[in-house]
Protein backbone atom coordinates (compact mmCIF):
# COMPACT_ATOMS: atom_id res chain seq x y z
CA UNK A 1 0.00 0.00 0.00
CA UNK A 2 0.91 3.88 -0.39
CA UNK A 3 0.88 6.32 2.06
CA UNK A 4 -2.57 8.02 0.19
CA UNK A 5 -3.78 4.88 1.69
CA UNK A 6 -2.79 4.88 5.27
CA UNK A 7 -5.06 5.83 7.82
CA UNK A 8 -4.49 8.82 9.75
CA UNK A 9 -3.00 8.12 13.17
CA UNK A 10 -1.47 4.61 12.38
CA UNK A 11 1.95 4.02 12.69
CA UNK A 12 3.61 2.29 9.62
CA UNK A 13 7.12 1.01 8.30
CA UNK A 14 8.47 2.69 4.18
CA UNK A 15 8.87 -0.20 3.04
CA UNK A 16 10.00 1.28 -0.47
CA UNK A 17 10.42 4.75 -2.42
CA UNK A 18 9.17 3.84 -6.04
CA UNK A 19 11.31 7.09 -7.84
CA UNK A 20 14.12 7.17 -10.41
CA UNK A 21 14.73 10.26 -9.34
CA UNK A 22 18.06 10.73 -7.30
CA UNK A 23 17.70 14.20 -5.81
CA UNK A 24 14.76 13.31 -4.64
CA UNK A 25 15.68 10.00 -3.08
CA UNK A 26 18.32 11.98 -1.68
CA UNK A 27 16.29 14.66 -0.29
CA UNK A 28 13.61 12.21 1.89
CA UNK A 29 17.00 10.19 2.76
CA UNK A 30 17.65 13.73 4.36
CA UNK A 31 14.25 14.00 5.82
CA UNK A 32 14.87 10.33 6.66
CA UNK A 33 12.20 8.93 4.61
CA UNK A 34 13.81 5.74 4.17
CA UNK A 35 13.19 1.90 3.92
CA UNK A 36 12.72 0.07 7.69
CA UNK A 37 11.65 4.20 9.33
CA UNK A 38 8.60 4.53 10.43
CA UNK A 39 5.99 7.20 9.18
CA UNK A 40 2.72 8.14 10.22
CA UNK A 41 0.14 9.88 8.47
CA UNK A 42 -0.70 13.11 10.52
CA UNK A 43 -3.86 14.00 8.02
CA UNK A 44 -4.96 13.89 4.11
CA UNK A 45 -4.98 16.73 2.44
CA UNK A 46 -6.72 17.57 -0.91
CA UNK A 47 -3.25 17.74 -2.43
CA UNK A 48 -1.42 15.51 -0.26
CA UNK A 49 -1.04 14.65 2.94
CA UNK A 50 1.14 15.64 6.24
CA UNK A 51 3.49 13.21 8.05
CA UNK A 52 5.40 12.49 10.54
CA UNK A 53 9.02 11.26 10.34
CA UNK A 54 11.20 11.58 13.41
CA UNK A 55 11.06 14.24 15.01
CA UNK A 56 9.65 16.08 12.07
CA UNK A 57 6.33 16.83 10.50
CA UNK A 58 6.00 17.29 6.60
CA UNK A 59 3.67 17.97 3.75
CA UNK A 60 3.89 15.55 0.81
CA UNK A 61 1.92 16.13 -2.88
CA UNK A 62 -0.07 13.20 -3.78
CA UNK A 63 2.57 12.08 -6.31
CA UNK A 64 5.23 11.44 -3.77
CA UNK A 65 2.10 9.85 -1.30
CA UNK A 66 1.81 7.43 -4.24
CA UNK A 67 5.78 6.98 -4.67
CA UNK A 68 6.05 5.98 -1.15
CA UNK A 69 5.27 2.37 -0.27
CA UNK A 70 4.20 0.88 3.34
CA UNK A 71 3.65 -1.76 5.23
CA UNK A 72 2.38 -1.97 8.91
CA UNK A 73 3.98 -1.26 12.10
CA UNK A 74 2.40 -4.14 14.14
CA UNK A 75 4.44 -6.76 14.71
């Protein structure tokens, strides 16, 4: 699943970034959107959604929401 999938509140694991784009991959890598981190969805927006990486909240366009593949948190 993709993050325009997740449901707010939910803690899940990246489990891929689907881009072949290497600035980008090396900009969330900064923001440490990465495979094994978690991320939870803060809230969907029309355009996107906010979430929440470490210590950090961020706003991602629907394109990226769709480039960023999950899986759940629960063990």
């Amino acid at each position: 699943m993709n993050l325009r999938e997740a449901i707010e509140g939910q803690e899940y694991v990246i489990r891929d970034i689907i881009t072949d784009d290497e600035e980008l991959n090396s900009f969330l890598f900064s923001l440490g959107c990465y495979s094994g981190e978690p991320i939870t969805v803060i809230s969907h927006l029309k355009g996107g959604c906010t979430v929440s990486i470490k210590d950090g909240r961020y706003n991602i366009d629907t394109q990226l929401a769709e480039a960023i593949l999950i899986e759940s948190g629960e063990k």
